[in-house]
N, C-alpha and C. Protein backbone atom coordinates (compact mmCIF):
# COMPACT_ATOMS: atom_id res chain seq x y z
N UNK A 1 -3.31 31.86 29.91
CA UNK A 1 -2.04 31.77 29.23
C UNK A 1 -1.81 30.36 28.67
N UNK A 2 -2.40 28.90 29.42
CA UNK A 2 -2.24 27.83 28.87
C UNK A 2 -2.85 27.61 27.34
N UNK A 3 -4.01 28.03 27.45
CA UNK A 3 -4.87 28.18 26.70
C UNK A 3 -4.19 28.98 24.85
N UNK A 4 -3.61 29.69 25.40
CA UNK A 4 -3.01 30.50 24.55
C UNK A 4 -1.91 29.94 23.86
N UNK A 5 -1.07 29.66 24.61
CA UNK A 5 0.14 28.59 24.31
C UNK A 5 -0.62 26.94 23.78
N UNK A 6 -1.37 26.49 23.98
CA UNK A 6 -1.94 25.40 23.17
C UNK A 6 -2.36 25.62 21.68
N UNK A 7 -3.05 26.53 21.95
CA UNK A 7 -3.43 27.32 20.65
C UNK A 7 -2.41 27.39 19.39
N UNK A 8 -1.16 28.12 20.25
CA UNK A 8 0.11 28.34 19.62
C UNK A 8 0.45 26.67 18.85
N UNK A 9 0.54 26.04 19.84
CA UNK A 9 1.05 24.68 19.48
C UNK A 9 0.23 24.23 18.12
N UNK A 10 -1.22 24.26 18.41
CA UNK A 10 -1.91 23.54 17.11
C UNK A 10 -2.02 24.72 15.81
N UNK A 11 -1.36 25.84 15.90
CA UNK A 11 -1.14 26.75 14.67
C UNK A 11 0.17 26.07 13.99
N UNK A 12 1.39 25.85 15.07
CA UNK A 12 2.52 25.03 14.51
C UNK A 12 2.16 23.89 13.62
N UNK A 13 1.30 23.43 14.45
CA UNK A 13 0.84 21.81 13.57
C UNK A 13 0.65 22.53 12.39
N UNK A 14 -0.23 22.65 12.42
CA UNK A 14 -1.12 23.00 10.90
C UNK A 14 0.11 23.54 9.98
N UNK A 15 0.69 24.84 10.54
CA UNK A 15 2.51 25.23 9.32
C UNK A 15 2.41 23.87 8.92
N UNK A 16 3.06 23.01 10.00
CA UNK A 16 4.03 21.77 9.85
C UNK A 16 3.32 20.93 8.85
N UNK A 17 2.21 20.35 9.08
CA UNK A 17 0.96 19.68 7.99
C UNK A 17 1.38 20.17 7.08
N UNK A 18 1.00 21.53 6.83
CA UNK A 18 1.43 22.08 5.26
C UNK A 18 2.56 22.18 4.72
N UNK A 19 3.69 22.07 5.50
CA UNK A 19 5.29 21.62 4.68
C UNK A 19 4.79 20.19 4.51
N UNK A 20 4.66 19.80 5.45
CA UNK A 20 4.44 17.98 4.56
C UNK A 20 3.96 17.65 3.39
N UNK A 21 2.93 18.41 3.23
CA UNK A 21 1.89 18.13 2.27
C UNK A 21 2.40 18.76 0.86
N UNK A 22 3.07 19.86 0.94
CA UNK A 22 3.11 20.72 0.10
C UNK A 22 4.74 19.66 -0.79
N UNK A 23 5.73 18.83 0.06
CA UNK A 23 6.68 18.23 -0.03
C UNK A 23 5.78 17.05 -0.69
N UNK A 24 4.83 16.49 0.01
CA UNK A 24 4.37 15.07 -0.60
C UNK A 24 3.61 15.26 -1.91
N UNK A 25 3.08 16.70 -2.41
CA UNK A 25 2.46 16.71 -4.02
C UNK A 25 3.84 16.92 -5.00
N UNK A 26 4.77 17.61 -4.35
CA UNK A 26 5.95 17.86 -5.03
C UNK A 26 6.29 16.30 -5.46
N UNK A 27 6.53 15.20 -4.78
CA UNK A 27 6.85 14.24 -5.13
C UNK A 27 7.39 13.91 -5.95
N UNK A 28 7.98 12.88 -6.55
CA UNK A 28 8.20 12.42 -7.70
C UNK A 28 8.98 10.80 -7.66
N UNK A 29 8.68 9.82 -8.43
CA UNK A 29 9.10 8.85 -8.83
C UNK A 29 9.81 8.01 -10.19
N UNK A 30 10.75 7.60 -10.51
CA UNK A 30 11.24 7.35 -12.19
C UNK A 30 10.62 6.46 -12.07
N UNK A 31 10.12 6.66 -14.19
CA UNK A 31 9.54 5.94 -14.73
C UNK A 31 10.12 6.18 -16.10
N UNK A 32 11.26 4.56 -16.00
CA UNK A 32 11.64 4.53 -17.26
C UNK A 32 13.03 5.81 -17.11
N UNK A 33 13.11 6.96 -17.96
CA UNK A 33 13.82 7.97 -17.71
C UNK A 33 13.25 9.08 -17.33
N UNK A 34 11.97 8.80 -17.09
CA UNK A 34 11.58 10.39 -16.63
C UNK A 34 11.26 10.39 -14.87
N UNK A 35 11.23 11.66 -14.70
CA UNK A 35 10.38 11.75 -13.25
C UNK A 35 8.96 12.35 -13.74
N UNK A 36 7.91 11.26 -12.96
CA UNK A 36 6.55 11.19 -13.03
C UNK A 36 6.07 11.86 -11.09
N UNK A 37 5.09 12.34 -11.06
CA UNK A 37 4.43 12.88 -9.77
C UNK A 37 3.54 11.51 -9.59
N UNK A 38 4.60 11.28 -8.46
CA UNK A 38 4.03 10.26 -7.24
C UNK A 38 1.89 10.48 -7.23
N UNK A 39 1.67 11.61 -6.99
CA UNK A 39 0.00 11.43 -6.96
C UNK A 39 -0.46 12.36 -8.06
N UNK A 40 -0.68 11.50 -9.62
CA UNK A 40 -1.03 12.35 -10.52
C UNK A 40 -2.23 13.35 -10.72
N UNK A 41 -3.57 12.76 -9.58
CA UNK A 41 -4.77 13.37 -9.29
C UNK A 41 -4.66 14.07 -7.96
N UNK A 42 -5.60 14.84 -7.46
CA UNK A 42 -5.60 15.08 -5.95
C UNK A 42 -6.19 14.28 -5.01
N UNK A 43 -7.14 13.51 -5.84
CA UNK A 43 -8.36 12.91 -5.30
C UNK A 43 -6.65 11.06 -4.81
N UNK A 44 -5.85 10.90 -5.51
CA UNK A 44 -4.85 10.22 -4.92
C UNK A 44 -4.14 10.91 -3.59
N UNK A 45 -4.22 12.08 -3.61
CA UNK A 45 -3.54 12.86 -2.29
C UNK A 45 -4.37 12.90 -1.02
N UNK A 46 -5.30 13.19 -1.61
CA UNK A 46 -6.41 13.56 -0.53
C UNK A 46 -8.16 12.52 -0.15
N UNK A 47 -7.93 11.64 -0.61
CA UNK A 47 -9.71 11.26 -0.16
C UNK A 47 -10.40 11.70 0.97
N UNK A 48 -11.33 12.55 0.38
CA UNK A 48 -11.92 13.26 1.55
C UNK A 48 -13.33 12.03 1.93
N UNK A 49 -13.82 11.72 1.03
CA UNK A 49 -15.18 11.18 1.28
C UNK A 49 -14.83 9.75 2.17
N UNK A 50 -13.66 9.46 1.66
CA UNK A 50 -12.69 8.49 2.99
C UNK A 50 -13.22 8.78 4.35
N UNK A 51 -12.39 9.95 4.79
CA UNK A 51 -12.43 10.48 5.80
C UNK A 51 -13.71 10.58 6.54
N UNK A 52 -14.62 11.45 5.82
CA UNK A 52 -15.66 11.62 5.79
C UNK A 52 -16.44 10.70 6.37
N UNK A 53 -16.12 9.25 5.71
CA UNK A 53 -16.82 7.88 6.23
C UNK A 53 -16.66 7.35 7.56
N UNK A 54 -15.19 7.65 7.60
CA UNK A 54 -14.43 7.46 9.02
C UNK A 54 -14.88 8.26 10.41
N UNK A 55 -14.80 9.47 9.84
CA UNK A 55 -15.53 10.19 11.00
C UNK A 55 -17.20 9.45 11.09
N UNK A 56 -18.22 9.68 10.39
CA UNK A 56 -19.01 9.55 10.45
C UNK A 56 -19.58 7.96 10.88
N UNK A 57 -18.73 7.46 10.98
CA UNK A 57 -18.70 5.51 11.73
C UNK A 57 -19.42 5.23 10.14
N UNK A 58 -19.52 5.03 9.12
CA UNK A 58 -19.65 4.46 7.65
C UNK A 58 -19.21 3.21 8.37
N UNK A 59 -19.32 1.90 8.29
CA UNK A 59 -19.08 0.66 7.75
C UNK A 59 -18.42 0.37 6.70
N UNK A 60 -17.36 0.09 6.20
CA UNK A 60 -16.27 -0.20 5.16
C UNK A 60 -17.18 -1.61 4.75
N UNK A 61 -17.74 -1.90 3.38
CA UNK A 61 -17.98 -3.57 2.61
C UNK A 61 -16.47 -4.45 2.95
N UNK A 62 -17.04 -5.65 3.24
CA UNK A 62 -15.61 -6.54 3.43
C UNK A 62 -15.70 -7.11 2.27
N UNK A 63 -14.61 -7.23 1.58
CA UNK A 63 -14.25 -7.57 0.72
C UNK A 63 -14.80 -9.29 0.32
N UNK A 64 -15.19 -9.30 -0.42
CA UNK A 64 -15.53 -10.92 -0.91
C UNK A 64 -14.62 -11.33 -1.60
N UNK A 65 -13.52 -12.86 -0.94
CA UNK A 65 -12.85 -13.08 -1.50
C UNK A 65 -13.22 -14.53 -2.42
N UNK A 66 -12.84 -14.74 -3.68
CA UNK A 66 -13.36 -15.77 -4.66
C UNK A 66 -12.16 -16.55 -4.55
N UNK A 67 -12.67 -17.91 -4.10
CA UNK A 67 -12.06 -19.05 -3.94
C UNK A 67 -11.37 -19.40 -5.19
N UNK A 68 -10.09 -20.03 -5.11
CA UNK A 68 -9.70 -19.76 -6.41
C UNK A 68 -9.28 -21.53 -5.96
């Protein structure tokens, strides 16, 4: 029965994820007089190959900063 009821819990998540998500493409921000969508691509909503890196321990390049 625990088992079952956990289950339950991470089906909620996932609904819940998807009101978020579905609220955060809706978006919108003014620009000027119009409303523009906060993430005009998906690939701004979502980076998967991000993720991807993250899980997989990828090494992030550190940034080289130029002495100014």
């Amino acid at each position: 029965m625990t088992a079952y009821r956990l289950k339950s819990i991470d089906e909620q998540e996932k609904i819940h994820l998807q009101a978020w998500a579905n609220q955060q493409v809706q978006a919108t921000k003014k620009r000027g007089k119009r409303d523009v969508p906060v993430f005009d691509t998906f690939g701004k909503f979502f980076n998967k190959k991000k993720l991807e890196e993250t899980v997989l321990g990828v090494k992030e390049e550190i940034p080289k900063f130029v002495n100014s």
